[in-house]
Protein backbone atom coordinates (compact mmCIF):
# COMPACT_ATOMS: atom_id res chain seq x y z
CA UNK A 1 -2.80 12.80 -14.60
CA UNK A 2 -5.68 14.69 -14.65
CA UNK A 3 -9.00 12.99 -13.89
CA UNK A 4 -11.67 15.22 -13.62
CA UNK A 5 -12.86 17.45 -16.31
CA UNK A 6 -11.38 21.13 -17.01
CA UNK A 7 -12.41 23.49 -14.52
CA UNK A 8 -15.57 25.81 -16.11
CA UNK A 9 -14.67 29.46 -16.77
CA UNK A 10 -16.80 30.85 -14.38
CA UNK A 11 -14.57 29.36 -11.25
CA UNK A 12 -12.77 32.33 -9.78
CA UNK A 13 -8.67 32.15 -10.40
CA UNK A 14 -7.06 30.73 -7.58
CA UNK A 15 -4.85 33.20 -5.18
CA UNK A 16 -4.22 31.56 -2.02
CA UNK A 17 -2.44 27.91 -1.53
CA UNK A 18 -2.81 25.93 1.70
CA UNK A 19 -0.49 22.71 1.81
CA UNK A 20 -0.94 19.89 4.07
CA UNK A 21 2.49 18.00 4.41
CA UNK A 22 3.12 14.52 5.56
CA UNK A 23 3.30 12.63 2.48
CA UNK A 24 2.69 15.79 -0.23
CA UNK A 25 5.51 17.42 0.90
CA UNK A 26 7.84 15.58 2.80
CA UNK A 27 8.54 11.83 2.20
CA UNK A 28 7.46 10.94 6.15
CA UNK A 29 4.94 7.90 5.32
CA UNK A 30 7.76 5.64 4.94
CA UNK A 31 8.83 6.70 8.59
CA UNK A 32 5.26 6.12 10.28
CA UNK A 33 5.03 2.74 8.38
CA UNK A 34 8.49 1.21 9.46
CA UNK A 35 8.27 2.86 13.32
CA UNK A 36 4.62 1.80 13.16
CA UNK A 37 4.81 -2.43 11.94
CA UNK A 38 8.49 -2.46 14.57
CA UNK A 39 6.05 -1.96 17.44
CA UNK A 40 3.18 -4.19 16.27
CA UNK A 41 5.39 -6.78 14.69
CA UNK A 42 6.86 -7.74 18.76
CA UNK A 43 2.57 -8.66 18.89
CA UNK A 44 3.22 -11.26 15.52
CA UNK A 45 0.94 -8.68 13.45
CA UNK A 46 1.18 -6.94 9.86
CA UNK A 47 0.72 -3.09 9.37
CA UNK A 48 -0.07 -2.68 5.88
CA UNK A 49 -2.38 -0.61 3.60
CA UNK A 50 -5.45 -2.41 4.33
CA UNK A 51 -4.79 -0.67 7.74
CA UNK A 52 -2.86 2.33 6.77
CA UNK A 53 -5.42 3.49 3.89
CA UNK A 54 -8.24 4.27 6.81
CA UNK A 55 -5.68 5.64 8.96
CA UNK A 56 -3.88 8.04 6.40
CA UNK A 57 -4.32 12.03 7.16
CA UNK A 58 -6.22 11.56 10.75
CA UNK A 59 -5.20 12.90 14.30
CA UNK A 60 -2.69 10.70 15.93
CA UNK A 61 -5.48 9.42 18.65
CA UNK A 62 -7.80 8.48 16.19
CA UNK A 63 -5.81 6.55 13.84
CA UNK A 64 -4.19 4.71 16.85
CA UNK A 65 -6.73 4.06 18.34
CA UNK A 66 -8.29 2.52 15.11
CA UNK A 67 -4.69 0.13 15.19
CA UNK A 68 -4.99 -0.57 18.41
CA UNK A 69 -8.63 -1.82 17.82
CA UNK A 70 -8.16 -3.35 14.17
CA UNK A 71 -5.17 -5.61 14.98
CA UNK A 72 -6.52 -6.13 18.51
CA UNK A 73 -3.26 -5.15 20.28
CA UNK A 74 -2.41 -5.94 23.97
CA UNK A 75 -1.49 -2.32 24.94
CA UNK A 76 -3.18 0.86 25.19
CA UNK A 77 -3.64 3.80 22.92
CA UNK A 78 -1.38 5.98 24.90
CA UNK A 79 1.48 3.12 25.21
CA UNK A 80 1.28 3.10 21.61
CA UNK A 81 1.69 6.43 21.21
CA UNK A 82 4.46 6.93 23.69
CA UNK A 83 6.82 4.15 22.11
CA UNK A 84 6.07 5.43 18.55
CA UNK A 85 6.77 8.82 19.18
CA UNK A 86 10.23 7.99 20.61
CA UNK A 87 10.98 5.82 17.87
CA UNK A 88 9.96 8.91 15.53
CA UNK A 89 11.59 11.48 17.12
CA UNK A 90 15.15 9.80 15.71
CA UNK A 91 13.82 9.28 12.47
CA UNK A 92 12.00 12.10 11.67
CA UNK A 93 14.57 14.82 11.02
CA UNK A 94 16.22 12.35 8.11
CA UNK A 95 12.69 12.75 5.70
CA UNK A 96 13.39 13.82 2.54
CA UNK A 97 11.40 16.18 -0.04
CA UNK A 98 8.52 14.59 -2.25
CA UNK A 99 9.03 14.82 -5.77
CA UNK A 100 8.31 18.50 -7.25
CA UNK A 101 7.58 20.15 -3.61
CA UNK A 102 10.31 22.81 -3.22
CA UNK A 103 10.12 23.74 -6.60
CA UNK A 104 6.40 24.38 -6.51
CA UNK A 105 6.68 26.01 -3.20
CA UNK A 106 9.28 28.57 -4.41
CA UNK A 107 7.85 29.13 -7.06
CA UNK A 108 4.07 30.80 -5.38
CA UNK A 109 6.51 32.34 -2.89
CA UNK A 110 8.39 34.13 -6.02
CA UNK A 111 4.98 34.83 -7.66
CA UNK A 112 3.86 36.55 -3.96
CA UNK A 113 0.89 34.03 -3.88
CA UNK A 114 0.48 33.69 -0.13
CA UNK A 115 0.55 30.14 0.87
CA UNK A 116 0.07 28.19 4.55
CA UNK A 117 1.24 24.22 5.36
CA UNK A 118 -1.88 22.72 7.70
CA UNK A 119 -0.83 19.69 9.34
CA UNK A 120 -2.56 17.29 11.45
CA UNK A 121 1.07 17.15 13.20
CA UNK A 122 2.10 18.83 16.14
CA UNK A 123 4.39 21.92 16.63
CA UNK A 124 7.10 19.31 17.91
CA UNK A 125 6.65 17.01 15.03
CA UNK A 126 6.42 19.81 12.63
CA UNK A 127 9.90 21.20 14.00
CA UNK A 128 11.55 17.78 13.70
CA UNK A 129 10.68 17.24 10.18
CA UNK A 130 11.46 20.36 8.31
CA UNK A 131 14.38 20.51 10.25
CA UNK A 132 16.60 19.52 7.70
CA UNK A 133 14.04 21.71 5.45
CA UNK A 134 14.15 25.16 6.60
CA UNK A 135 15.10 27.22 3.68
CA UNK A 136 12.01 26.35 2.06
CA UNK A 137 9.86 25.91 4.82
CA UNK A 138 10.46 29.58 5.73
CA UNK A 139 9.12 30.42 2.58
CA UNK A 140 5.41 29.49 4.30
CA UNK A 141 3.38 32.91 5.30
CA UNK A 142 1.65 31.00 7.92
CA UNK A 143 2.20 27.79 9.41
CA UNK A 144 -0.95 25.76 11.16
CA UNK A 145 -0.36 22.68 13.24
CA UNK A 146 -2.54 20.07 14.13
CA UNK A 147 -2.08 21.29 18.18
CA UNK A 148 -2.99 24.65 17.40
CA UNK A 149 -5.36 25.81 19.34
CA UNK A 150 -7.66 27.30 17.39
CA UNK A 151 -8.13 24.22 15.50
CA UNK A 152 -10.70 22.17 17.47
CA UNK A 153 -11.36 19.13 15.49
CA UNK A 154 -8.85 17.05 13.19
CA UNK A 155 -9.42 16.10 9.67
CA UNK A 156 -12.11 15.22 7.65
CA UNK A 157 -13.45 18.51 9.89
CA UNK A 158 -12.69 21.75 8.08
CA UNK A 159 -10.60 23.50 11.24
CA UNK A 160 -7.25 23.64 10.19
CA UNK A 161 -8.08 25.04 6.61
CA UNK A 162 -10.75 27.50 7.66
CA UNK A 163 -8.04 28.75 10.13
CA UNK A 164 -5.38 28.93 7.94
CA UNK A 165 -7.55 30.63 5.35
CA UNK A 166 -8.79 33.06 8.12
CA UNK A 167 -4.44 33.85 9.36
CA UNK A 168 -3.99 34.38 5.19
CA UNK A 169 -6.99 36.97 4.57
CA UNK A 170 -8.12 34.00 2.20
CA UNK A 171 -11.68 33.51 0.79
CA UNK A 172 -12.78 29.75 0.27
CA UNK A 173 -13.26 29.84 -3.52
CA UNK A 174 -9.88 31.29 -4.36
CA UNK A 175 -7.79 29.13 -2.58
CA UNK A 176 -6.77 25.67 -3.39
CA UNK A 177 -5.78 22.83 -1.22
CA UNK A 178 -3.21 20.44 -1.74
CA UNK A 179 -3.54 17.13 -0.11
CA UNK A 180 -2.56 13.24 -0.09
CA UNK A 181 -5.20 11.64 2.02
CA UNK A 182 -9.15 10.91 1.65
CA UNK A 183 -9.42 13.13 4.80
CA UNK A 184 -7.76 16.10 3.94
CA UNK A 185 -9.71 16.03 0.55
CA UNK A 186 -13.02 15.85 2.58
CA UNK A 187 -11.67 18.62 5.00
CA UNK A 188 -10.91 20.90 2.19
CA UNK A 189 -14.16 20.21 0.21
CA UNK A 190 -16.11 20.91 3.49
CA UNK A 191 -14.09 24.31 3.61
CA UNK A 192 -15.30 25.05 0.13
CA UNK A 193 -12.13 24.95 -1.27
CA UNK A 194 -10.87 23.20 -4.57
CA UNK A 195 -8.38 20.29 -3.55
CA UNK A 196 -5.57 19.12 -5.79
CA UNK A 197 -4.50 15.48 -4.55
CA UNK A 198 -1.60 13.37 -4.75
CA UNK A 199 -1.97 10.25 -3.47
CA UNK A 200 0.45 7.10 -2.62
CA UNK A 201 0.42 4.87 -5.55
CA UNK A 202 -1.05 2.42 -2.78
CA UNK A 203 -4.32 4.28 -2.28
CA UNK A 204 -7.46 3.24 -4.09
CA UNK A 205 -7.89 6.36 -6.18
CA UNK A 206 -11.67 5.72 -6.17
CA UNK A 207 -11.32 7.16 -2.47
CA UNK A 208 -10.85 10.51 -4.75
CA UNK A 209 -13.40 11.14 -6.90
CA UNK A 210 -14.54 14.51 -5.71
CA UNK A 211 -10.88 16.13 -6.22
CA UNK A 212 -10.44 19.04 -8.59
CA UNK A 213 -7.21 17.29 -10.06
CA UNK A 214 -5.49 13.70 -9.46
CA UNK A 215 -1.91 13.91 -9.59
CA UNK A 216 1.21 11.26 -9.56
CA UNK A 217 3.47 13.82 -8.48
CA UNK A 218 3.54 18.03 -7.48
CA UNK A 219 5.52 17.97 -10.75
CA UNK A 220 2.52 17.41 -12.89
CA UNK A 221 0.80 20.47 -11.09
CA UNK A 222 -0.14 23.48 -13.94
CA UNK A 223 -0.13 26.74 -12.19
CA UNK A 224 -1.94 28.23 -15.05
CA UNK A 225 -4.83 26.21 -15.18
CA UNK A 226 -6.02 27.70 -12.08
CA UNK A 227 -5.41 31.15 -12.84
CA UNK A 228 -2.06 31.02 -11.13
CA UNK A 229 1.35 32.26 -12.66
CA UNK A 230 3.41 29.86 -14.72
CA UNK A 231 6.46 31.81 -15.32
């Protein structure tokens, strides 16, 4: 579905791709949502996308502590996070592929466009889910994760794009970013990249509006109207 209007000739081709990957690429929401209303369900309370929707794309501390806060929960931000990420370690490596993301993926990688996966996860995390995922996954020319180092602040800050850009030799106006959450989109518009989004059919696509394309799926993506190959 494309919402915004076609690109204007003048826009430089894209050449670079950088991927963020809970929910665009791997089908992990689910996972945070069921580990996530377990532990605040024992407290008689709801998780659902009232909540989720602000917390969607964000470092782990601030999105808990936003849950711990919103829902008023007797326990602390880092008991939360301790019991979740037990109960996620067992899930995670079970996550499945999200519609259309292999294929698009091996597809740049057979077209030699260089493209990067920036997560707000950790190394751990990152290891656990693509575990089942590796054939692919390898396929990445650089891999950014949300403990890296060099990346200083979480989304909506611009770190983890402008340093996967800088590890790829990429310039901000040829290199698209491909995103599910109102964060990422504002991280890769503060970047000055172009940001293709595909969000959960639960998100209020008016969170959105400043996307270069709206997308149900990474099926519907068009290589070609961004300069790209589509052979």
């Amino acid at each position: 579905m494309k919402i915004n209007s076609a690109q204007a000739p003048n826009i430089a081709p894209a050449q670079f791709a950088l991927f963020d990957m809970d929910g665009l690429l791997l089908d992990t929401e689910i996972i945070y949502t069921q580990v996530t209303q377990r532990i605040v369900g024992r407290f008689g309370k709801t998780f659902d996308w009232s909540l989720k929707g602000n917390m969607i794309g964000l470092p782990d501390t601030v999105s808990a502590n936003y849950l711990v806060r919103a829902l008023q929960l007797p326990i602390s931000v880092e008991d939360y996070l301790h019991e979740r990420d037990q109960l996620l370690r067992a899930k995670f490596p079970s996550c499945k592929a999200m519609p259309g993301a292999e294929n698009l993926i091996r597809h740049l990688h057979n077209h030699h466009i260089p493209i990067a996966v920036a997560t707000s996860s950790s190394r751990e995390f990152f290891a656990l889910k693509t575990s089942n995922h590796q054939d692919w996954f390898e396929l990445f020319n650089i891999v950014v994760t949300g403990d890296d180092p060099d990346v200083k602040r979480g989304k909506p800050a611009p770190d983890i794009f402008n340093v996967a850009a800088k590890r790829l030799a990429a310039s901000p106006q040829n290199t698209l970013v491909f995103e599910d959450a109102p964060s990422g989109l504002a991280a890769g518009i503060a970047a000055g990249m172009r940001v293709i989004v595909v969000p959960d059919p639960n998100m209020d696509k008016s969170r959105y509006r400043r996307a270069e394309r709206i997308l149900n799926s990474l099926k519907e993506f068009n290589p070609a109207e961004f300069g790209l190959p589509d052979g």
